[in-house]
Protein backbone atom coordinates (compact mmCIF):
# COMPACT_ATOMS: atom_id res chain seq x y z
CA UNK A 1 -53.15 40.63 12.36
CA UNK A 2 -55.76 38.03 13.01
CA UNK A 3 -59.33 38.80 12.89
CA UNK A 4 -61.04 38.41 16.37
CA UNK A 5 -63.70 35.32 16.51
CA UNK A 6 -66.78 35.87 18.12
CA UNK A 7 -66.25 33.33 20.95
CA UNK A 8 -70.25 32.19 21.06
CA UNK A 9 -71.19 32.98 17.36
CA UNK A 10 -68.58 31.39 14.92
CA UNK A 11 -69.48 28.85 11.91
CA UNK A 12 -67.09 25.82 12.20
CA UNK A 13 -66.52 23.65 9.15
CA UNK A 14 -64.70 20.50 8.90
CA UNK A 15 -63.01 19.14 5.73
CA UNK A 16 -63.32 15.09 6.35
CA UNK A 17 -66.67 13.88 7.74
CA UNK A 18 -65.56 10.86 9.22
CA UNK A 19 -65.87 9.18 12.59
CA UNK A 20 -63.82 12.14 14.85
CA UNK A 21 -65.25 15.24 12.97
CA UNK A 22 -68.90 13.61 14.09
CA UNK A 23 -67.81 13.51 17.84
CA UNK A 24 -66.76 17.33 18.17
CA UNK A 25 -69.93 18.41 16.27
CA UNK A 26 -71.88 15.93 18.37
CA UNK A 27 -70.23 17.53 21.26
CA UNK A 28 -70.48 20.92 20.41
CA UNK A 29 -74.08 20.97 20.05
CA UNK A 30 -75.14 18.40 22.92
CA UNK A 31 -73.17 20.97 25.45
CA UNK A 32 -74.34 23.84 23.90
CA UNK A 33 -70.98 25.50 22.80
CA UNK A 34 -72.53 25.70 18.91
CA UNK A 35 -75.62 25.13 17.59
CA UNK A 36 -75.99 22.42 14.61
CA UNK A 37 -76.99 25.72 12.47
CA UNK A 38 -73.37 27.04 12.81
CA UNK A 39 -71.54 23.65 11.53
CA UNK A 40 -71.09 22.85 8.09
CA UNK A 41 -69.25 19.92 6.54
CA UNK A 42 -68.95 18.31 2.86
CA UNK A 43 -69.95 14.90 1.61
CA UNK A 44 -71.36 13.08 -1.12
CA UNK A 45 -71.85 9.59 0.23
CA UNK A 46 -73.09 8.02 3.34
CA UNK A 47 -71.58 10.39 5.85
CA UNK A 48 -74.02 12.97 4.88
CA UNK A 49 -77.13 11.23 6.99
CA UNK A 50 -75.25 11.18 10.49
CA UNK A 51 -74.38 14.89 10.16
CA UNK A 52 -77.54 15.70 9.04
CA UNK A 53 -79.18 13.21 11.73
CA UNK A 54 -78.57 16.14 14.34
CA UNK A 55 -78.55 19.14 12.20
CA UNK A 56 -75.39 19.60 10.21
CA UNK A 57 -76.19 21.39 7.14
CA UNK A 58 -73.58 18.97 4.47
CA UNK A 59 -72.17 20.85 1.10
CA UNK A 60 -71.24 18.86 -1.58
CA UNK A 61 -67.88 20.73 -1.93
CA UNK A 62 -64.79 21.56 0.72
CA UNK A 63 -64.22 25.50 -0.76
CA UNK A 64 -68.23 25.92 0.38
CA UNK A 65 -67.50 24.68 3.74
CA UNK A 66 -64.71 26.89 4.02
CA UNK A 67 -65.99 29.94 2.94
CA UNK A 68 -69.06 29.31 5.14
CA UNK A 69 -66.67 29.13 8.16
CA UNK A 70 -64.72 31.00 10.66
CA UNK A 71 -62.56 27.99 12.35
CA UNK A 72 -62.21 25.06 9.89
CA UNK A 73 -61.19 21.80 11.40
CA UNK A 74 -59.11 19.47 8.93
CA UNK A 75 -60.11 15.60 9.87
CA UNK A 76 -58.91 13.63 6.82
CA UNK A 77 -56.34 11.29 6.48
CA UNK A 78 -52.79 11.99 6.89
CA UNK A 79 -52.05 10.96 3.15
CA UNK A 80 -54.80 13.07 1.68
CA UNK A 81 -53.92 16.25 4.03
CA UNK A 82 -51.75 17.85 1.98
CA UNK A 83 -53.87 18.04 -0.73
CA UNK A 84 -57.18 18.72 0.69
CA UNK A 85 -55.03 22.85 2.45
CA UNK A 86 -53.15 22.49 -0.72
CA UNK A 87 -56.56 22.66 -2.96
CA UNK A 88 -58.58 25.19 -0.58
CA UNK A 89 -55.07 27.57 0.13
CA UNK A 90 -56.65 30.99 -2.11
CA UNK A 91 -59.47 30.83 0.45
CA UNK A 92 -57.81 29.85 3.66
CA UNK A 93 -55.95 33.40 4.27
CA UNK A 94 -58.67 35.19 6.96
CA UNK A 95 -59.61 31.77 8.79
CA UNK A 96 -58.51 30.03 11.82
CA UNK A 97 -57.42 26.67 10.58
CA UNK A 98 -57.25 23.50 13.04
CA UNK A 99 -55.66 19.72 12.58
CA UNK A 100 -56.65 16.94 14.04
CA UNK A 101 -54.39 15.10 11.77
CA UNK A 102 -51.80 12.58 13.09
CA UNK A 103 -48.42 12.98 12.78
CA UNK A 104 -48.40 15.70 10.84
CA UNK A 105 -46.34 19.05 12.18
CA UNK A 106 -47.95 22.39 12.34
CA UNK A 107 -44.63 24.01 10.09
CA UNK A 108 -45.94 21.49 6.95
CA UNK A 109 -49.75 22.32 7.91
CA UNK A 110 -48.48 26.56 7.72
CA UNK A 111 -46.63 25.87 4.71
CA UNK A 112 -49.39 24.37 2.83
CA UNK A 113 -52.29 26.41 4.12
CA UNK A 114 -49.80 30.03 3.64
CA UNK A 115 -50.00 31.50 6.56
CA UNK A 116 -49.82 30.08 10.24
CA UNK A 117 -52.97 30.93 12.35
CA UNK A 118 -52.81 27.01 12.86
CA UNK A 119 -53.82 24.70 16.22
CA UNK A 120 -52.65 20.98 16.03
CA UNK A 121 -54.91 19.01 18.32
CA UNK A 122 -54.43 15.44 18.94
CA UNK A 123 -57.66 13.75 20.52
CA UNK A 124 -58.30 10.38 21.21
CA UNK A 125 -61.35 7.98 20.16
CA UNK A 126 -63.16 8.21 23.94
CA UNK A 127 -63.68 11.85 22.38
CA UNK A 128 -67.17 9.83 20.74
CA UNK A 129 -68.54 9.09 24.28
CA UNK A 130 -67.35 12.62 25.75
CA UNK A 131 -64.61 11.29 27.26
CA UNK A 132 -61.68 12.42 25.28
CA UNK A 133 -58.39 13.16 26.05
CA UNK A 134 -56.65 16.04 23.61
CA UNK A 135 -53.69 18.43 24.06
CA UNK A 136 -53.62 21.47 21.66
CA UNK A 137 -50.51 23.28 20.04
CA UNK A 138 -50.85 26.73 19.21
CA UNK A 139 -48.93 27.60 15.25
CA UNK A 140 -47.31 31.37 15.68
CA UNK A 141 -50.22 32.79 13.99
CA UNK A 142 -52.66 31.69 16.63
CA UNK A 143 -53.59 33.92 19.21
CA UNK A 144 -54.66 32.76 22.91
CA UNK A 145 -58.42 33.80 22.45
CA UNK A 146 -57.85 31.58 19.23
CA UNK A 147 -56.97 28.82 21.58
CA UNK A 148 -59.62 29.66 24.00
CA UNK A 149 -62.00 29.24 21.61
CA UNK A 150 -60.36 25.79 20.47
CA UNK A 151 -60.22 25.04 23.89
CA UNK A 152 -63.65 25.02 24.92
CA UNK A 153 -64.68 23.35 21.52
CA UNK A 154 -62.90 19.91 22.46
CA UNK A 155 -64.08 20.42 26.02
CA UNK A 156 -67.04 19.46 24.90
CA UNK A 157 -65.76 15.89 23.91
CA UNK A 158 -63.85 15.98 27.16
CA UNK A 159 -60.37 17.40 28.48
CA UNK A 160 -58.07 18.94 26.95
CA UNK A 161 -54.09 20.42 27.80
CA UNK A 162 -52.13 22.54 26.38
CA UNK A 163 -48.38 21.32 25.28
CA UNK A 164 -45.48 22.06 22.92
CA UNK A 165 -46.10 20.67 20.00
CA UNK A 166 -42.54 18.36 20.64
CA UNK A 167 -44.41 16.08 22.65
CA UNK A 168 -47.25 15.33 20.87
CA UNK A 169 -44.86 11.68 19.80
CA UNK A 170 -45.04 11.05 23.76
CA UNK A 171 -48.86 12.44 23.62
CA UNK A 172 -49.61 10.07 20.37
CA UNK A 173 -48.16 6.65 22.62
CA UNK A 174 -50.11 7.44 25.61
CA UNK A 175 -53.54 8.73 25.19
CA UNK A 176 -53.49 8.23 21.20
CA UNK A 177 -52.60 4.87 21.57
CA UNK A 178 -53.88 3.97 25.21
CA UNK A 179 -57.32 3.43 24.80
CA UNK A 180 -56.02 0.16 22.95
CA UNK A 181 -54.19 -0.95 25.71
CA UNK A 182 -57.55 -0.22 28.41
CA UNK A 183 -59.34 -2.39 25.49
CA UNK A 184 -56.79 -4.57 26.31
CA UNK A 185 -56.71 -4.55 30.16
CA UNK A 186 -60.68 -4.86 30.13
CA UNK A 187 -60.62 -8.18 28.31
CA UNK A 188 -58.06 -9.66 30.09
CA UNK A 189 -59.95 -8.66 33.11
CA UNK A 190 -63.27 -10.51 32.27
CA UNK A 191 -61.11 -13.44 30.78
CA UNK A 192 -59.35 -14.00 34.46
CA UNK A 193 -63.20 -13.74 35.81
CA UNK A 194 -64.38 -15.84 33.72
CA UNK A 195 -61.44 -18.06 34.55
CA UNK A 196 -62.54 -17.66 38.21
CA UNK A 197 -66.00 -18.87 37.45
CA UNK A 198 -68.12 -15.98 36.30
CA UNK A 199 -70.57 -15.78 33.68
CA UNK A 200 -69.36 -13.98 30.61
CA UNK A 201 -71.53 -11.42 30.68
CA UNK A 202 -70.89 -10.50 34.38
CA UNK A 203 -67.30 -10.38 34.20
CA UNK A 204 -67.11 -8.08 31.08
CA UNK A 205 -70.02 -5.66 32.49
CA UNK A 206 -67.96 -5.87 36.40
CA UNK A 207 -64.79 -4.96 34.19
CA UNK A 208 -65.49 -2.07 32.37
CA UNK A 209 -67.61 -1.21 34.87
CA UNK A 210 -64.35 -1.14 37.44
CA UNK A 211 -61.48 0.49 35.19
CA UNK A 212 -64.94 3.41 34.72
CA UNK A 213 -64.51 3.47 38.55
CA UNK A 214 -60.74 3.48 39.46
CA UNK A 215 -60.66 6.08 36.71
CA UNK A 216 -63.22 8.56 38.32
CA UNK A 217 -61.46 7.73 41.57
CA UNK A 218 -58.21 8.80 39.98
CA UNK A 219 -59.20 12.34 38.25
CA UNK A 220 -61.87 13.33 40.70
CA UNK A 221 -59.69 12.75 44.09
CA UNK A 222 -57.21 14.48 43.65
CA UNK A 223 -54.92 11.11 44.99
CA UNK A 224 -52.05 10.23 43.96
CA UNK A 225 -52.69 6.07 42.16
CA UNK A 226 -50.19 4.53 44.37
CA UNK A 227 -52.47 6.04 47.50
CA UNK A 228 -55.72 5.04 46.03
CA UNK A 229 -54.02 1.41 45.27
CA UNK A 230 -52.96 1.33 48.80
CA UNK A 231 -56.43 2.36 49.99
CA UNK A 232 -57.15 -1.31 48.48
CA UNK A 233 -54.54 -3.66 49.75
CA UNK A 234 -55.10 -4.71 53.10
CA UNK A 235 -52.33 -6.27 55.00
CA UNK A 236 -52.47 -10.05 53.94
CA UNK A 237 -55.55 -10.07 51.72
CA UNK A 238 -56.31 -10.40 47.98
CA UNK A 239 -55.77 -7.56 46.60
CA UNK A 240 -51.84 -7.87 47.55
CA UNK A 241 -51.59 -10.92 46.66
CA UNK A 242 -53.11 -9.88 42.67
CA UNK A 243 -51.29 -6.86 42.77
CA UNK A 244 -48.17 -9.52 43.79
CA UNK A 245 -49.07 -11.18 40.74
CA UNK A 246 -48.61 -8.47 38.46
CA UNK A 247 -45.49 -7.22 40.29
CA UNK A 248 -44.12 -10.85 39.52
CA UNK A 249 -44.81 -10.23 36.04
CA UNK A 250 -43.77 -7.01 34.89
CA UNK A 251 -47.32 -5.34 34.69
CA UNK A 252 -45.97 -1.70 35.27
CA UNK A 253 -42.38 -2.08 32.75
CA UNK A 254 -44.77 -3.96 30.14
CA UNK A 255 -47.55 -0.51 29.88
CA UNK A 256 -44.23 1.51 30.21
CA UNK A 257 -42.45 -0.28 27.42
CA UNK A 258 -45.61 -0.06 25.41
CA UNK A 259 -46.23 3.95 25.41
CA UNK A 260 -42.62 4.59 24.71
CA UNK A 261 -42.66 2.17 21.84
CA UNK A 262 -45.93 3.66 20.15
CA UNK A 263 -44.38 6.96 20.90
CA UNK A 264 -41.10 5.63 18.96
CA UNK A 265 -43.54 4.59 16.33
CA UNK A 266 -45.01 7.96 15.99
CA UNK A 267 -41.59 9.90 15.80
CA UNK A 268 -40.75 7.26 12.75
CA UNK A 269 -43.89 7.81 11.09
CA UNK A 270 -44.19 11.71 11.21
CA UNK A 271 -39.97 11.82 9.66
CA UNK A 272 -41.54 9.79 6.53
């Protein structure tokens, strides 16, 4: 049976220091759900300085991280993942063990680790501004205040669901994959302003600055998008005739076509 976790009082340790393992521990200790004192990761180059930039104690060894920790978070690559449980499996047996690994299924993550008190999450790179988007998959072995706990750790980077773990393909195209395509949408944005006449700088700053807003509009209303896009488009006036525009060209099948293909992608990739 698994051993209860403190909810307030854990140590978390991540095997991988890169870019996503510094956004939860930034997170975690800029809302207060850990303090820097209870997060521990490994690293012997120049990761170690933006850890320790906001308290992070850094080991120079995974198997100190882990046996420092109650919840370790595995935030490698997917080629190295294997190895990395594979190595540290004698000591994983009494820990909570999380991946934030793509494409990789919790029943190889249990196999490898020996035992399956696992949690696949799948966040997305807004997680570095506190924005993220994550849904979490709970392994057999996990129990819900195991998932509360995981729960409230990548609320601090911003949202998370909970989902069967058969969607995370369909999870992986969307939020995985959208920020690329609201990279996208932004540029193209300030391009047609610029086209329109606008300085450079004005119609980059007014783009972000309106997907930011239509966004907010959209989580923190409560309307449905086809409302708050008819809140917009008056009878005979320009916002019709854009929206027209994109009607004309197949803006909706085109972001439609593009999640199910990265989702397509993901399912191909995770059956290698």
């Amino acid at each position: 049976m698994a051993t209860p976790i403190p909810a307030d009082t854990y140590n978390l340790g991540f095997i991988g220091a890169g870019k996503m393992a510094e956004s939860i521990a930034r997170g975690a200790v800029k809302s207060g759900v850990l303090p820097a004192s209870r997060i521990h990761t490994a690293h012997k180059g120049v990761r170690r300085a933006a850890f320790e930039s906001f308290g992070v104690s850094v080991s120079e060894h995974n198997n100190q991280v882990v046996e420092y920790s109650d919840v370790v978070i595995f935030s490698v690559k997917p080629q190295v993942v294997k190895d990395a449980i594979s190595q540290l499996r004698p000591i994983l047996e009494k820990k909570l063990l999380v991946s934030v690994v793509a494409g990789v299924k919790l029943k190889d993550l249990q196999e490898w680790a020996g035992h399956d008190r696992f949690i696949r999450v799948m966040p997305n790179t807004p997680s570095a501004v506190g924005e993220g988007a994550s849904v979490m998959s709970l392994g057999a072995g996990a129990t819900q205040e195991d998932g509360e706990i995981i729960a409230k750790l990548f609320g601090a980077v911003g949202k998370i669901w909970k989902a069967d773990e058969k969607l995370f393909d369909a999870v992986t195209g969307l939020s995985g994959s959208g920020p690329a395509y609201i990279f996208l949408l932004i540029e193209a944005l300030a391009d047609g302003g610029v086209a329109a006449g606008l300085p450079r700088e004005l119609a980059l700053g007014l783009a972000s600055q309106t997907v930011l807003g239509a966004a907010s509009m959209a989580t923190q209303t409560g309307k449905h998008p086809g409302q708050l896009k008819d809140d917009v488009t008056s009878p005979g006036g320009t916002t019709i005739a854009g929206v027209h525009e994109l009607e004309k060209s197949g803006f909706r099948g085109i972001l439609m076509n593009a999640v199910v293909a990265a989702a397509k992608r993901s399912r191909e990739l995770s059956q290698n």
